[in-house]
N, C-alpha and C. Protein backbone atom coordinates (compact mmCIF):
# COMPACT_ATOMS: atom_id res chain seq x y z
N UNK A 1 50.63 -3.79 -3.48
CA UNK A 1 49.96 -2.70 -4.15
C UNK A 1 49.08 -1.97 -3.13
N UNK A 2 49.15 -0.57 -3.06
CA UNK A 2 48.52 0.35 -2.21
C UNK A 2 47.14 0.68 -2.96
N UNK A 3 45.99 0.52 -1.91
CA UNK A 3 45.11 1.18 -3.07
C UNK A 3 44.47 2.75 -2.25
N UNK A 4 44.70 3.02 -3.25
CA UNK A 4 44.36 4.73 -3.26
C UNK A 4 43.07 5.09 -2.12
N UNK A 5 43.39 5.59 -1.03
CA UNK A 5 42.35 6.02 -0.21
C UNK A 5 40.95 7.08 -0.40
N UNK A 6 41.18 7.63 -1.46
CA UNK A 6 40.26 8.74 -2.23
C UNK A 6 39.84 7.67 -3.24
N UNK A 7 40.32 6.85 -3.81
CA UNK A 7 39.31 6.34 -5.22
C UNK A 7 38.28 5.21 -4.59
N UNK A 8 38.90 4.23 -3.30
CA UNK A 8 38.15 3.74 -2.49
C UNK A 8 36.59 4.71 -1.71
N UNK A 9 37.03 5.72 -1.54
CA UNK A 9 36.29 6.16 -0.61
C UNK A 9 35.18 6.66 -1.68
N UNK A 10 35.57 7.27 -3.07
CA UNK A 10 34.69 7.84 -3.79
C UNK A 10 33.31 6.56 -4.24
N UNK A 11 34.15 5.65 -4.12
CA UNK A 11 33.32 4.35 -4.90
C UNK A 11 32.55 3.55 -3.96
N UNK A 12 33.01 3.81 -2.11
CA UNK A 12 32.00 3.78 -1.50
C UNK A 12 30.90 4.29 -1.28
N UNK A 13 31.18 5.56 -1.16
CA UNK A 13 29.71 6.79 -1.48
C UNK A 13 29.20 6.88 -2.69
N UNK A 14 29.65 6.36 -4.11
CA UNK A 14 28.79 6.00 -4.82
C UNK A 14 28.02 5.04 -4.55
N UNK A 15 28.53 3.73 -4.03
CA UNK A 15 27.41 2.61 -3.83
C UNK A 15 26.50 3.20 -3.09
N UNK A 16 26.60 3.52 -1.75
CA UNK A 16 25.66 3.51 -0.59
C UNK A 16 24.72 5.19 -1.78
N UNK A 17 25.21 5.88 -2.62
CA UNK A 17 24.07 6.74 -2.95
C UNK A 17 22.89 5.88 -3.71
N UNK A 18 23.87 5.20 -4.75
CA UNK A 18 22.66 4.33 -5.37
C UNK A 18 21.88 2.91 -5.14
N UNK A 19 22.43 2.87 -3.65
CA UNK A 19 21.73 1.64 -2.94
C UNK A 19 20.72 3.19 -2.17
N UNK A 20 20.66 4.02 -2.13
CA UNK A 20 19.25 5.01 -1.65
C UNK A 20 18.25 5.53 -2.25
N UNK A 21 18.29 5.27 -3.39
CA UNK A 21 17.88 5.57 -5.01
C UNK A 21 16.80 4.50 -4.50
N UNK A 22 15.52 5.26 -5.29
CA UNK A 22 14.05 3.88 -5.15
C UNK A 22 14.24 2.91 -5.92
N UNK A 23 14.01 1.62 -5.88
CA UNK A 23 13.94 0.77 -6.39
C UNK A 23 13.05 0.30 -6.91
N UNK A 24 12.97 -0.38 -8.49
CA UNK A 24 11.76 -0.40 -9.11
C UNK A 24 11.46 -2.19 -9.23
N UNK A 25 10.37 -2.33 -9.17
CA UNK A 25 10.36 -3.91 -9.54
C UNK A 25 10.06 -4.35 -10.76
N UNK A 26 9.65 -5.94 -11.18
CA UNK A 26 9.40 -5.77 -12.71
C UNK A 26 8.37 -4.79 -12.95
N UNK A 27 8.18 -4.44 -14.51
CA UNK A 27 7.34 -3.80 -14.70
C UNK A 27 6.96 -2.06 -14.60
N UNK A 28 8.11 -1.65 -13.78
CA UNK A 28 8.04 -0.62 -13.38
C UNK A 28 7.63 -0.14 -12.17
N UNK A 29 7.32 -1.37 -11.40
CA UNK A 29 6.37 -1.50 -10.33
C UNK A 29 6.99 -0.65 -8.83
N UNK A 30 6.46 -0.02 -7.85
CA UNK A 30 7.66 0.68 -7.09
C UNK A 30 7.21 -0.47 -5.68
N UNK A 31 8.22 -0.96 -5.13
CA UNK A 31 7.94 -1.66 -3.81
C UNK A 31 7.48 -1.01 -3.25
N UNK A 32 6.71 -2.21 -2.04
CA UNK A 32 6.79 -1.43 -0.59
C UNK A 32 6.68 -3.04 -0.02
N UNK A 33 7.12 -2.19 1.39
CA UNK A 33 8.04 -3.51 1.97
C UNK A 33 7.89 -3.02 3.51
N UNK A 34 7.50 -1.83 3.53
CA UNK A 34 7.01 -0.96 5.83
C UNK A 34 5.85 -0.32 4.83
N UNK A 35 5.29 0.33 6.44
CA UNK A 35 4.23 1.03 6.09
C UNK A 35 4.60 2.20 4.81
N UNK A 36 3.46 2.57 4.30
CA UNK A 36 4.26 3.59 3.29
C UNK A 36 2.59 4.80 3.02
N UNK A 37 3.17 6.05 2.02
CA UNK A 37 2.40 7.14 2.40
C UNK A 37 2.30 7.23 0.57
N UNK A 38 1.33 7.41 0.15
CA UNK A 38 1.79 8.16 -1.62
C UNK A 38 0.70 9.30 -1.59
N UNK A 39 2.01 10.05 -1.82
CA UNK A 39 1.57 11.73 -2.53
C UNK A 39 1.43 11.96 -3.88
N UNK A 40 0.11 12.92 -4.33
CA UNK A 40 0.25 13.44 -5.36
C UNK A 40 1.48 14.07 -5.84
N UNK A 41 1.89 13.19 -7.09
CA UNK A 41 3.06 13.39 -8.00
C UNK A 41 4.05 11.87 -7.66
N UNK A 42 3.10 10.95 -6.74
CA UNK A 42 4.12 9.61 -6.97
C UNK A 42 2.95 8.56 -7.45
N UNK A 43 2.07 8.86 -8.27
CA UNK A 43 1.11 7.50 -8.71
C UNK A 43 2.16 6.61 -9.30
N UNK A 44 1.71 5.78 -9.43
CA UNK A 44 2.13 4.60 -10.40
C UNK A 44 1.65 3.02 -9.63
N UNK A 45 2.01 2.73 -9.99
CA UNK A 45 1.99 1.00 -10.04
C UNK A 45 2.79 0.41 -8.58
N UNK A 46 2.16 0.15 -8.04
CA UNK A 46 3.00 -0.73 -6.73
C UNK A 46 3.24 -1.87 -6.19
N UNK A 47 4.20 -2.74 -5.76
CA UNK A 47 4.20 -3.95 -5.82
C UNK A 47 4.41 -4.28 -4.13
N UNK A 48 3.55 -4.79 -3.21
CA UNK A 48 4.09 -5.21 -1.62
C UNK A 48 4.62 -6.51 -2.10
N UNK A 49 6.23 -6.18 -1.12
CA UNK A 49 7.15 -7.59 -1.84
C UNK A 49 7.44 -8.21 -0.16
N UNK A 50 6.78 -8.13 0.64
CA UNK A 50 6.13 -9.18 1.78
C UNK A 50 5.17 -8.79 2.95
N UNK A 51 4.92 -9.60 3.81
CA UNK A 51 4.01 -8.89 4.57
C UNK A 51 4.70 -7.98 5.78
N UNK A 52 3.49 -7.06 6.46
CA UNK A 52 3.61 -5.61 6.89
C UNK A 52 2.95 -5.43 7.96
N UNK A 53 3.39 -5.21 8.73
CA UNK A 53 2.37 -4.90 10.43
C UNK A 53 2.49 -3.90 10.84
N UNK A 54 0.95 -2.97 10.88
CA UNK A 54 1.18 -1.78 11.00
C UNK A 54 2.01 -1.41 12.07
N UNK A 55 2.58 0.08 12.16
CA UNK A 55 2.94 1.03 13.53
C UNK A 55 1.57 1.72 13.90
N UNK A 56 1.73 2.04 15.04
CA UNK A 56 0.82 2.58 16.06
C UNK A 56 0.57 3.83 15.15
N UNK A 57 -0.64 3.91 15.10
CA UNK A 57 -1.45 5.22 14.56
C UNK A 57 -1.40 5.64 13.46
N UNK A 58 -1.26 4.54 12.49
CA UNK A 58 -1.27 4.47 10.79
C UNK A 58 -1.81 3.94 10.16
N UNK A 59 -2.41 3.93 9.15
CA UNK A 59 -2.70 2.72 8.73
C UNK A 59 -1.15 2.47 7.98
N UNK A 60 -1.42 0.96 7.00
CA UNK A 60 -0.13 0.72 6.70
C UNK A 60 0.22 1.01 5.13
N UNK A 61 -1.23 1.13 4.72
CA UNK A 61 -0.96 2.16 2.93
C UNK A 61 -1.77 3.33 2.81
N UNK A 62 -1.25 4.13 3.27
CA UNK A 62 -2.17 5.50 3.21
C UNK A 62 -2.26 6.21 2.01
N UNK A 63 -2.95 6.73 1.05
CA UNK A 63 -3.19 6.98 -0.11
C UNK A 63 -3.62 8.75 0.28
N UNK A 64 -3.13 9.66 0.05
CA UNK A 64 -3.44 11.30 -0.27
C UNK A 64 -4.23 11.82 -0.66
N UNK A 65 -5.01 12.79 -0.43
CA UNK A 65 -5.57 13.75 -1.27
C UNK A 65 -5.26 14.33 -2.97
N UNK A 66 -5.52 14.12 -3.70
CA UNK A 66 -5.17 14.90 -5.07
C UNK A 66 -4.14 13.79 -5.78
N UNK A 67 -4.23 12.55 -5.50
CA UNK A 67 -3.21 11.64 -5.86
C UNK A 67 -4.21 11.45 -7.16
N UNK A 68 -3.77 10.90 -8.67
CA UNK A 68 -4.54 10.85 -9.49
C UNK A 68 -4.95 9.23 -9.70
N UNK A 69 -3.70 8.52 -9.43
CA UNK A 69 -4.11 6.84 -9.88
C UNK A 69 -2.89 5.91 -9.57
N UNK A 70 -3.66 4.82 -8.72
CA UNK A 70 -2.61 4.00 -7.45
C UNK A 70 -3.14 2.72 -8.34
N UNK A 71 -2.46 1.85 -8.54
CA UNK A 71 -2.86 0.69 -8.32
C UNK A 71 -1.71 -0.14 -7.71
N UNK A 72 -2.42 -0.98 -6.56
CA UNK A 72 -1.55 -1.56 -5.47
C UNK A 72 -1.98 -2.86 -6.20
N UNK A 73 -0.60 -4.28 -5.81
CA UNK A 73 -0.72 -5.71 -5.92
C UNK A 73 0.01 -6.13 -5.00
N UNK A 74 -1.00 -6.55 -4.06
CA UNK A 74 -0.31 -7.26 -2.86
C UNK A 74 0.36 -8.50 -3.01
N UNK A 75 0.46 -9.16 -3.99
CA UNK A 75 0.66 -10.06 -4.12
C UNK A 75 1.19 -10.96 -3.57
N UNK A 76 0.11 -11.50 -3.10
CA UNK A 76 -0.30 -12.50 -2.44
C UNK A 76 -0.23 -12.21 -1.21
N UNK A 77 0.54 -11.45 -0.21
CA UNK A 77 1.12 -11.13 0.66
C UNK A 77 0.11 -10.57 1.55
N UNK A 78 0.10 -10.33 2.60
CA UNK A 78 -0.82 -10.10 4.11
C UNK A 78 -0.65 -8.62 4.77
N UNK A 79 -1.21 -7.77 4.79
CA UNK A 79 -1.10 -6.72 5.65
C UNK A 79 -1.85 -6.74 6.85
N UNK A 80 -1.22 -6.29 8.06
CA UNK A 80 -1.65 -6.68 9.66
C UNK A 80 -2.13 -5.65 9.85
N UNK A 81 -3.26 -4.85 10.52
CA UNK A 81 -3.48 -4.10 11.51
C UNK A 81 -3.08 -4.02 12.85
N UNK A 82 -3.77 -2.92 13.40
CA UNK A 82 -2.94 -2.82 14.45
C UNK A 82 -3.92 -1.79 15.28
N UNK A 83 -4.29 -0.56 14.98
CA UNK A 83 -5.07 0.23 15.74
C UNK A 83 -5.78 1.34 14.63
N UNK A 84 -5.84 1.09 14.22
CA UNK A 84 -6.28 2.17 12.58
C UNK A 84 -6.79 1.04 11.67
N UNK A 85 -6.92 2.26 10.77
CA UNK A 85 -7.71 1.18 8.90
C UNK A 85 -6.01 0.78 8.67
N UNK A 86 -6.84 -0.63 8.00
CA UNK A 86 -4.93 -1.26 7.46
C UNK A 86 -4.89 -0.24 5.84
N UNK A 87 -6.03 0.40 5.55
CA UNK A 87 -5.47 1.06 4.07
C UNK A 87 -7.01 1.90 3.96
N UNK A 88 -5.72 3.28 3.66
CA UNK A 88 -6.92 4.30 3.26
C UNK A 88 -6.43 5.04 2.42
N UNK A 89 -7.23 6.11 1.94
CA UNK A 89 -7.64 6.94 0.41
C UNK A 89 -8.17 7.51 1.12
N UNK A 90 -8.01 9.12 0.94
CA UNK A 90 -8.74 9.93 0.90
C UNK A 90 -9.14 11.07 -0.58
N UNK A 91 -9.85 11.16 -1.33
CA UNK A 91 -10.10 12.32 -2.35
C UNK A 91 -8.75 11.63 -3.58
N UNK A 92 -9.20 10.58 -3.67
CA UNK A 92 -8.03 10.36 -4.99
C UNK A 92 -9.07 10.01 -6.11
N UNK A 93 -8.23 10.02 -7.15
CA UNK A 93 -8.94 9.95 -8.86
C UNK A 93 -9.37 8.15 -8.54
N UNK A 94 -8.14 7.63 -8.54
CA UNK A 94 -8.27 6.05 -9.36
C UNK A 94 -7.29 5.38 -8.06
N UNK A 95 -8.37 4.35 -7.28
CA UNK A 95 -7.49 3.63 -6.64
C UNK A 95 -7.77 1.93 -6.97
N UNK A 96 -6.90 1.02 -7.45
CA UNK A 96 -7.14 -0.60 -7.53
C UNK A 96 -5.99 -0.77 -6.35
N UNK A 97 -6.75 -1.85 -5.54
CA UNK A 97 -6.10 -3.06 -4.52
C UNK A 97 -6.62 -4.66 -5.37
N UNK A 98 -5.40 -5.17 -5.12
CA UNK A 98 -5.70 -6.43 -5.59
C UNK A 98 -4.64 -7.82 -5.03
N UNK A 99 -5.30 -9.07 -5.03
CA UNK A 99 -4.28 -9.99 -4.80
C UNK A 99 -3.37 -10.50 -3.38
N UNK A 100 -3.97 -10.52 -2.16
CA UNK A 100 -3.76 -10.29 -1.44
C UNK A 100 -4.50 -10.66 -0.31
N UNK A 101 -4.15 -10.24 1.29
CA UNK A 101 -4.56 -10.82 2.80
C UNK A 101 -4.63 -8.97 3.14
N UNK A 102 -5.53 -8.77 4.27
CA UNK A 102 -5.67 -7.80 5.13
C UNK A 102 -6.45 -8.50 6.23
N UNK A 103 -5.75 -8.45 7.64
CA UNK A 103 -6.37 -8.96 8.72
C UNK A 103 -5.77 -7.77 9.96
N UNK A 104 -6.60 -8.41 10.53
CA UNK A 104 -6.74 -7.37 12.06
C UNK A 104 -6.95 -6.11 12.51
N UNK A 105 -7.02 -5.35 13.29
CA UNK A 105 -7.13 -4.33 13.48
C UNK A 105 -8.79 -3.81 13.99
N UNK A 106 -8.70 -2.32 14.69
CA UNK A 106 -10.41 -1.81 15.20
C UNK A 106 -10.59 -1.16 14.15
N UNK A 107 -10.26 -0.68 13.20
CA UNK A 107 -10.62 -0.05 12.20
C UNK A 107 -11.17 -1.15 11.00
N UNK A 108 -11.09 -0.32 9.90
CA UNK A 108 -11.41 -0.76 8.41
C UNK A 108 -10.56 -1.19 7.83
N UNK A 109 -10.78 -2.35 6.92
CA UNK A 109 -9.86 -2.99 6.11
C UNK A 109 -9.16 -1.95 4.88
N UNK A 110 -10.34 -1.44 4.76
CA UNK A 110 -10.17 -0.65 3.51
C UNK A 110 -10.70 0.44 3.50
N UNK A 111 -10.76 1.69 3.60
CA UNK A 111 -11.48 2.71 3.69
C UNK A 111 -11.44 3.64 2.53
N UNK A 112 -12.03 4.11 1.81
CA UNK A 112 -12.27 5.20 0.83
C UNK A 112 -13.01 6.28 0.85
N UNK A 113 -12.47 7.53 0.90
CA UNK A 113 -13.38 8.96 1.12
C UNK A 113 -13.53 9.58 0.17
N UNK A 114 -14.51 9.50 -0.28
CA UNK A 114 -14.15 10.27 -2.20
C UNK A 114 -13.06 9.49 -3.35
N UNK A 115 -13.78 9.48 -4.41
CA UNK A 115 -12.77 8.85 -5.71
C UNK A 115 -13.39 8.62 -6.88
N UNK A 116 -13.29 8.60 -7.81
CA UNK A 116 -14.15 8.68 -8.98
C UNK A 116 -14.00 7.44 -9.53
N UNK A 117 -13.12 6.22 -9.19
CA UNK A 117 -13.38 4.75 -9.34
C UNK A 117 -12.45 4.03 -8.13
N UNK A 118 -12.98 3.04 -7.61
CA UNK A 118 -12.46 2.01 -6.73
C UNK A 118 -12.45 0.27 -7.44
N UNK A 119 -11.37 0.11 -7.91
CA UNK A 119 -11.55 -1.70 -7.92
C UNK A 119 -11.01 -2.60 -6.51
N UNK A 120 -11.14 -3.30 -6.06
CA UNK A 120 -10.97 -3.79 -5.32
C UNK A 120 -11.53 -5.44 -6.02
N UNK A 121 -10.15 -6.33 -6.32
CA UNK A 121 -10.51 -8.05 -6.34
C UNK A 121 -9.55 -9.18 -5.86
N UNK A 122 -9.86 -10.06 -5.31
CA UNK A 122 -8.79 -11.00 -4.81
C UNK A 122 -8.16 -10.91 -4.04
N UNK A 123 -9.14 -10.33 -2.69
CA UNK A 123 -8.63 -9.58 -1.46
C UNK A 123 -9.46 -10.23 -0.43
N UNK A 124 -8.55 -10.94 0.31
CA UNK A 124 -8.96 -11.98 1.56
C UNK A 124 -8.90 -10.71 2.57
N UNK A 125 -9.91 -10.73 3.66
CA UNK A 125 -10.40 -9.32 4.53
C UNK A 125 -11.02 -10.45 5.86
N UNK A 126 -10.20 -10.48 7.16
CA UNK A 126 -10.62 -11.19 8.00
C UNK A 126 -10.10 -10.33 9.65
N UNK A 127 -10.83 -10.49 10.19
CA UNK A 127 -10.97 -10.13 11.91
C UNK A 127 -10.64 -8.55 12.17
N UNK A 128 -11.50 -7.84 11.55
CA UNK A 128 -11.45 -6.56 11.55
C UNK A 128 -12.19 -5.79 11.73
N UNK A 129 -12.51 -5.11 13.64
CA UNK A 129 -13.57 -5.13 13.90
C UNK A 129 -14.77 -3.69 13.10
N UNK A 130 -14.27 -3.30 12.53
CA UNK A 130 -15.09 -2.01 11.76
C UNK A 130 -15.42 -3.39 10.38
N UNK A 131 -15.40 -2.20 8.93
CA UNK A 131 -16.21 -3.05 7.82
C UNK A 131 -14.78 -3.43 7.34
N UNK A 132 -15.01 -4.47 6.60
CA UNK A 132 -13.65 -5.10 5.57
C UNK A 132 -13.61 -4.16 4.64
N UNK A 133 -14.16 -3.47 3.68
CA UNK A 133 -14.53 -2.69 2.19
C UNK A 133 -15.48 -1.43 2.74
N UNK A 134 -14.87 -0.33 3.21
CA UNK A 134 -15.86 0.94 3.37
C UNK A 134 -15.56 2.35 2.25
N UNK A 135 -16.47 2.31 1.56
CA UNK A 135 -16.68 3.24 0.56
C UNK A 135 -17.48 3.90 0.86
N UNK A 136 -16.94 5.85 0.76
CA UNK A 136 -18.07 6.86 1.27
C UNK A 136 -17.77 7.41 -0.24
N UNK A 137 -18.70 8.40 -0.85
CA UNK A 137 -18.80 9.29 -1.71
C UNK A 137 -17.67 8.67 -3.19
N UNK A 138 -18.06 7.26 -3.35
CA UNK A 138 -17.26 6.76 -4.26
C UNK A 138 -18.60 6.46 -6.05
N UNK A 139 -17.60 7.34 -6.98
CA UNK A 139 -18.67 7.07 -7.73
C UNK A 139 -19.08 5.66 -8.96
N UNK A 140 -17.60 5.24 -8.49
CA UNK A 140 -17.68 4.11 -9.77
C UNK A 140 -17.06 3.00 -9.23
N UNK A 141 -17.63 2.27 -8.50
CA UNK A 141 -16.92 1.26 -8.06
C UNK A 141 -16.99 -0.15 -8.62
N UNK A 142 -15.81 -1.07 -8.38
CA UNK A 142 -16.47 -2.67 -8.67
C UNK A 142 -15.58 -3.92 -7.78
N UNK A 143 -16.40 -4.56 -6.95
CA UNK A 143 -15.63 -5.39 -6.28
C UNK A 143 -15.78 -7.01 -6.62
N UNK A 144 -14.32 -7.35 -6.75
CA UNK A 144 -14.75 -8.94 -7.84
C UNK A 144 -13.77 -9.66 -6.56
N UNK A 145 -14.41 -10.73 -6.32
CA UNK A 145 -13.90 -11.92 -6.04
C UNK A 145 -12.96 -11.87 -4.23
N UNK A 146 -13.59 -10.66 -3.54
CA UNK A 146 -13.29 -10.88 -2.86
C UNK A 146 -13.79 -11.56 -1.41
N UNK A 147 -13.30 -12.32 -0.35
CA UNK A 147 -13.73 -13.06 0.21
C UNK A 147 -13.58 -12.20 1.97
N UNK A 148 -14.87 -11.64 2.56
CA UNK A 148 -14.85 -10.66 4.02
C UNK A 148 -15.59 -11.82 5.01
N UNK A 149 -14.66 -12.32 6.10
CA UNK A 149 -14.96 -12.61 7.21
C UNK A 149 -14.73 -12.16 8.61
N UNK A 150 -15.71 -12.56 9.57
CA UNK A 150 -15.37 -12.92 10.56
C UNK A 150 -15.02 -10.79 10.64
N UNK A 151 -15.74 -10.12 10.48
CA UNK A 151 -15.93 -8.24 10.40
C UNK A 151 -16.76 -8.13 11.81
N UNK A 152 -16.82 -7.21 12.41
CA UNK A 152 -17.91 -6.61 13.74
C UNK A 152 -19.32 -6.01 12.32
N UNK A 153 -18.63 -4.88 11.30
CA UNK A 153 -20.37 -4.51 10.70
C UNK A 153 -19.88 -5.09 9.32
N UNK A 154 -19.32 -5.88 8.60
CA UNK A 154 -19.58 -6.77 7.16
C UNK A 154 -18.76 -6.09 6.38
């Protein structure tokens, strides 16, 4: 039996389109798995499904201007620095980090520039020579249960 060179080929470029398609985790949750960027018009719910070492001159979750509401779950999982903040926000509505490792790097563990609430809990923050948790012009914040060592300013 011959199989048809066009019905093969169509059903390959279907797979490989919808193996390019984002992938959602339970919950609705959207991975990340490399460094990654979210723009206003991609909030939602995010899940890091292992650990991540930054590239040169990034941090490794960069959060946008005009983004309305992120909540990240590292779960359990470790993000590395490298030469930058391992995670920043700039001017967003609603950012939660939770569940999770952030180590290394000359920058900030965490940086926030403007936001009208920050949670941050259950976030291990170690050898990072700026602050583990830096919040500028943040108006509602609350940080539960997390554990900052071994920082250059705390």
């Amino acid at each position: 039996m011959r199989l048809n060179t066009r019905i093969v080929g169509a059903c390959l470029a279907l797979i490989i389109t919808l193996a390019a398609l984002p992938a959602f985790a339970g919950e609705g949750r959207i991975p990340i798995w490399q460094p990654t960027q979210i723009n206003p018009g991609n909030e939602g719910k995010y899940i890091v499904t292992r650990d991540i070492t930054a590239v040169p001159g990034t941090p490794i979750i960069e959060v946008f201007p005009g983004t309305i509401a992120v909540d990240i779950d590292l779960n359990g999982f470790t993000l590395y620095g490298l030469d930058d903040d391992i995670m920043r926000a700039t001017q967003v509505d609603s950012l939660t980090i939770r569940n999770g490792s952030l180590m290394f790097g000359p920058g900030n563990a965490i940086f926030v520039d403007g936001a009208r609430k920050v949670v941050v809990e259950d976030v291990k923050i170690q050898f990072v020579e700026q602050r583990g948790i830096a919040l500028q012009q943040v108006y509602n914040f609350a940080l539960r249960r997390n554990v900052i060592t071994n920082t250059t300013q705390g």
